[in-house]
N, C-alpha and C. Protein backbone atom coordinates (compact mmCIF):
# COMPACT_ATOMS: atom_id res chain seq x y z
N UNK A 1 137.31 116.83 246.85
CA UNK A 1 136.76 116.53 245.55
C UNK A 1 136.06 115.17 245.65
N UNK A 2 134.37 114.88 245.03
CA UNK A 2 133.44 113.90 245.13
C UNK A 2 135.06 112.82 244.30
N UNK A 3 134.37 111.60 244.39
CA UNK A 3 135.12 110.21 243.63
C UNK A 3 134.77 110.46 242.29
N UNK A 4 133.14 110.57 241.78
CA UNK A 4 133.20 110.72 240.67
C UNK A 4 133.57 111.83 240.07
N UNK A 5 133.84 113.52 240.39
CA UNK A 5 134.16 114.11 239.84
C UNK A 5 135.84 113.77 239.17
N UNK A 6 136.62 113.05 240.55
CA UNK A 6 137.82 112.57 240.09
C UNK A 6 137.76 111.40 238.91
N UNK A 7 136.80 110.21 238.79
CA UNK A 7 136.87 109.42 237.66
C UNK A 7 136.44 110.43 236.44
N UNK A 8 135.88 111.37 236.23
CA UNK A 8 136.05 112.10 235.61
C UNK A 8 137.30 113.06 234.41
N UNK A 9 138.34 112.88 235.64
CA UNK A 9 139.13 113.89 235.27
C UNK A 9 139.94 112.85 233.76
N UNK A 10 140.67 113.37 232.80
CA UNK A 10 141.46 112.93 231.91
C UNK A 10 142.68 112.22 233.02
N UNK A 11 143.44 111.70 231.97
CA UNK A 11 145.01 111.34 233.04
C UNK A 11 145.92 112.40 233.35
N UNK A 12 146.30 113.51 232.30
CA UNK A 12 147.13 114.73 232.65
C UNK A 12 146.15 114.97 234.04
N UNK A 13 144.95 115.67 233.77
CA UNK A 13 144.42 116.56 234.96
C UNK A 13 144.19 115.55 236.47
N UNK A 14 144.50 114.40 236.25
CA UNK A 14 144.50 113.03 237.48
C UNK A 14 145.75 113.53 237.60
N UNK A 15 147.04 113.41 237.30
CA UNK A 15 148.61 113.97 237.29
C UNK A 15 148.55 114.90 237.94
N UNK A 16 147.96 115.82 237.52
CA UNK A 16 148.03 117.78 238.11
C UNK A 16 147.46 118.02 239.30
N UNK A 17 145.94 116.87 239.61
CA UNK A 17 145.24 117.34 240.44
C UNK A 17 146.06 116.96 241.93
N UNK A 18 146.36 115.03 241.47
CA UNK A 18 147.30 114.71 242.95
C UNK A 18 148.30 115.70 243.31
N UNK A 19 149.43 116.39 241.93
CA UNK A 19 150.67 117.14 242.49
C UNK A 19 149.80 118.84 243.44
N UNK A 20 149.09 119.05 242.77
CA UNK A 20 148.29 119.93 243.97
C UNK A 20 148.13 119.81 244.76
N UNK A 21 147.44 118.36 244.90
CA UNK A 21 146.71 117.83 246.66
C UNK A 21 147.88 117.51 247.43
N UNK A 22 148.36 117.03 247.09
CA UNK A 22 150.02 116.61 247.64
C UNK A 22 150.88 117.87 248.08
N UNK A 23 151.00 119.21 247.08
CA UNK A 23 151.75 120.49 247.55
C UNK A 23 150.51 120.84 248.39
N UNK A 24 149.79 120.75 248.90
CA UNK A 24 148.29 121.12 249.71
C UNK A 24 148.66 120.65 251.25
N UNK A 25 148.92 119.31 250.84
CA UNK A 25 149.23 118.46 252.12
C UNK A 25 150.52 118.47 252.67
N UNK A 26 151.52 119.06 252.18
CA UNK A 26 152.66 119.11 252.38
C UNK A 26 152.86 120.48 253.24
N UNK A 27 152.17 121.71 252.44
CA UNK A 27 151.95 123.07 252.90
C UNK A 27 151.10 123.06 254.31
N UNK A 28 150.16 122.01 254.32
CA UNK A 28 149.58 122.42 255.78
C UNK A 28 150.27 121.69 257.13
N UNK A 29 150.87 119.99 256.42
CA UNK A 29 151.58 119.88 257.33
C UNK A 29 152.55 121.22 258.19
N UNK A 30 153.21 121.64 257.19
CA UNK A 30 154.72 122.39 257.57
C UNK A 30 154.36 123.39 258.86
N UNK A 31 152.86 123.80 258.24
CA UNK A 31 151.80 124.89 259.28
C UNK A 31 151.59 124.32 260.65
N UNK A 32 151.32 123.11 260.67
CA UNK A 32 150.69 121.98 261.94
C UNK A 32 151.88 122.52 262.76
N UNK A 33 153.52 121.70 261.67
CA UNK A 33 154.27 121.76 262.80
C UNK A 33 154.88 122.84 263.25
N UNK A 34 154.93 124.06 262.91
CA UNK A 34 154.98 125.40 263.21
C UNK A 34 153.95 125.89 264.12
N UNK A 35 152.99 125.27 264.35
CA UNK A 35 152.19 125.95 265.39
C UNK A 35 151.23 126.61 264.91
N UNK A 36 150.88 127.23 263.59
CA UNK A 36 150.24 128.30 262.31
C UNK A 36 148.96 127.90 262.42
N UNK A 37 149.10 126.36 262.26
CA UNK A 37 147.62 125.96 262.27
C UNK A 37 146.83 124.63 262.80
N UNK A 38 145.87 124.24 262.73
CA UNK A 38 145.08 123.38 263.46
C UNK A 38 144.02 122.31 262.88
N UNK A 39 144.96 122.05 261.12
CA UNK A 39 144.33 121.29 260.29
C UNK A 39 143.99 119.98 260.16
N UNK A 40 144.07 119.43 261.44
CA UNK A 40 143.85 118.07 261.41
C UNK A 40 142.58 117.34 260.92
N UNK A 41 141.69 117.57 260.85
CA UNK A 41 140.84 116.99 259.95
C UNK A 41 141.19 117.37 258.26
N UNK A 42 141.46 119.04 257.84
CA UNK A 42 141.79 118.79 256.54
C UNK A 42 143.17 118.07 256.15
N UNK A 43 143.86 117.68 256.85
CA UNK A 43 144.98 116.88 256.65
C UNK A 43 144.47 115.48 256.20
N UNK A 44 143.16 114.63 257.23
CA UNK A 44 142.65 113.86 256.99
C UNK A 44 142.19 113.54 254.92
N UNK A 45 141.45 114.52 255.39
CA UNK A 45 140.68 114.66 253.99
C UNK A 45 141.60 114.84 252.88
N UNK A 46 142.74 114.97 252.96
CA UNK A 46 143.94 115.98 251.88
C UNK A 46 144.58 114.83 251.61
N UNK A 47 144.64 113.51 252.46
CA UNK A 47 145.32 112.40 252.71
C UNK A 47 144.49 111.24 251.46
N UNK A 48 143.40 111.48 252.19
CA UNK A 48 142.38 110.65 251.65
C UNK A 48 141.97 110.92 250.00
N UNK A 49 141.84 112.17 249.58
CA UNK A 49 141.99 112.09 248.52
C UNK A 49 142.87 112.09 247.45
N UNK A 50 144.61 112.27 248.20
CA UNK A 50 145.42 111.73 247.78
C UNK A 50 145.33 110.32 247.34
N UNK A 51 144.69 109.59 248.07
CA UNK A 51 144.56 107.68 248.06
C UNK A 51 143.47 107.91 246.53
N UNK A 52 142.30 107.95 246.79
CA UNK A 52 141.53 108.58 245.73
C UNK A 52 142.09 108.36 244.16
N UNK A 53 142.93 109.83 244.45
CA UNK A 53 143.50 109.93 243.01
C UNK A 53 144.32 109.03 242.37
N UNK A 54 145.43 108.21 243.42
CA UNK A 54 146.13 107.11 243.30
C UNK A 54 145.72 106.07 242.70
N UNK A 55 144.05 105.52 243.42
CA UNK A 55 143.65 104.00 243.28
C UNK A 55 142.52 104.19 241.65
N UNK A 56 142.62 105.35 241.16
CA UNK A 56 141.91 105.70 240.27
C UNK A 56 142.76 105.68 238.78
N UNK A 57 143.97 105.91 238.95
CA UNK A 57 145.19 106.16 238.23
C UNK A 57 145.19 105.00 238.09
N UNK A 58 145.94 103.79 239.25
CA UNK A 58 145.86 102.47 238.79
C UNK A 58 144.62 101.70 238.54
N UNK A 59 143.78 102.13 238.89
CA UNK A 59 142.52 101.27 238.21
C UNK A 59 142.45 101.06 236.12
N UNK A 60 143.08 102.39 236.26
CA UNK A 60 143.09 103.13 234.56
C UNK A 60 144.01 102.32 233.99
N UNK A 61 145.09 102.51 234.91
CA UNK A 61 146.34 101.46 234.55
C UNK A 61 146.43 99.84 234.25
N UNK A 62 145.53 99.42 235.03
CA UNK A 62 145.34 98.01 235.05
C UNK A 62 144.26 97.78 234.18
N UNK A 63 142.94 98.86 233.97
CA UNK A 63 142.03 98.54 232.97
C UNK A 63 140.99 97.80 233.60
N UNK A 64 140.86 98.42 235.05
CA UNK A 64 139.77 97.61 236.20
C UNK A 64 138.43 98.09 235.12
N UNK A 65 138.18 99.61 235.69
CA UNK A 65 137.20 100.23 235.41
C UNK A 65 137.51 101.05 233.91
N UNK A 66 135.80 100.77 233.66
CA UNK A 66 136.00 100.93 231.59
C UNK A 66 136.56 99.78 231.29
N UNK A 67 137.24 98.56 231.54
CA UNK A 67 137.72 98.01 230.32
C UNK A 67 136.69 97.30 229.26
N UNK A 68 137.07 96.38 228.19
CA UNK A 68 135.94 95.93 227.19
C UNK A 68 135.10 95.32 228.25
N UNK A 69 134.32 94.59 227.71
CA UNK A 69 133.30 93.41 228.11
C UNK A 69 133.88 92.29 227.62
N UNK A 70 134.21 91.85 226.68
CA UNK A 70 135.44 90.58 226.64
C UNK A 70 136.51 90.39 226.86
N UNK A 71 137.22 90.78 227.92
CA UNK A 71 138.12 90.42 228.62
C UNK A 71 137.97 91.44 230.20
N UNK A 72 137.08 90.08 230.63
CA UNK A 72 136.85 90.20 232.49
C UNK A 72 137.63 89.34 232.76
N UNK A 73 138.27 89.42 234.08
CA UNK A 73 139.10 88.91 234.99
C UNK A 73 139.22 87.37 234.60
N UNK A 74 138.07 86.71 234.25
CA UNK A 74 137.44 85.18 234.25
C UNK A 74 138.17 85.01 232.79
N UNK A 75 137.83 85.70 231.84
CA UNK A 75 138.56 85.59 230.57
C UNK A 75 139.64 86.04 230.10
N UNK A 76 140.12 86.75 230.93
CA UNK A 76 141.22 86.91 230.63
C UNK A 76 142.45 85.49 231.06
N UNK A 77 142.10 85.17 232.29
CA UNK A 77 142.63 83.77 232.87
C UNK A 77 143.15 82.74 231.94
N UNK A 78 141.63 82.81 231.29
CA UNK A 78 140.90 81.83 230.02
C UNK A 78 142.30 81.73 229.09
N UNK A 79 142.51 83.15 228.84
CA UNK A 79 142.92 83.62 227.19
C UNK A 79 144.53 83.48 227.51
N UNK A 80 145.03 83.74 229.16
CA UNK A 80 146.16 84.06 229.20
C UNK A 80 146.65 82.21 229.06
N UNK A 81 145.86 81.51 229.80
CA UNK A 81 146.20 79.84 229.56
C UNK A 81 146.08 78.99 228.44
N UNK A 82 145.16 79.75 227.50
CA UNK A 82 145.24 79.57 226.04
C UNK A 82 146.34 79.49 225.38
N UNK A 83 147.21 80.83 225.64
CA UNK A 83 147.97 81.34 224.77
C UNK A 83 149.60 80.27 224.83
N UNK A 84 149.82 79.60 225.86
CA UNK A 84 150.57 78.48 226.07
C UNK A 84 151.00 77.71 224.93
């Protein structure tokens, strides 16, 4: 899945999509080590957009990306040493 289709997603379907990618990555491991299969690059990729969905979740969380325009990193500093 592209990055932006994932900034896209709501927070439930960010929730649903990692527990997929994750039972995804878990299921092909089990295959690797059984011998079944030979997924090492999609393991790569299954990994990677695990990270993806993660650093997108906390971005949301912390209020990196989207937050207002008055309170950037610089002002927030501002506001948090104000408040003293």
């Amino acid at each position: 899945m592209e990055l932006a289709k994932i900034r896209n997603l709501s927070d439930a379907e960010l929730a649903h999509q990692e527990r997929v990618t994750a039972e995804q990555l878990f299921r092909l491991r089990f295959q690797v080590a059984l011998g079944q299969n030979d997924g090492v690059k999609k393991i790569r990729l299954l990994r990677k957009e695990i990270a993806q969905i993660k650093t997108v979740a906390r971005e949301r969380e912390l209020r990196i990306r989207g937050a207002s325009k008055d309170l950037t990193p610089a002002t927030a500093v501002t506001k948090k040493k104000g408040a003293r």
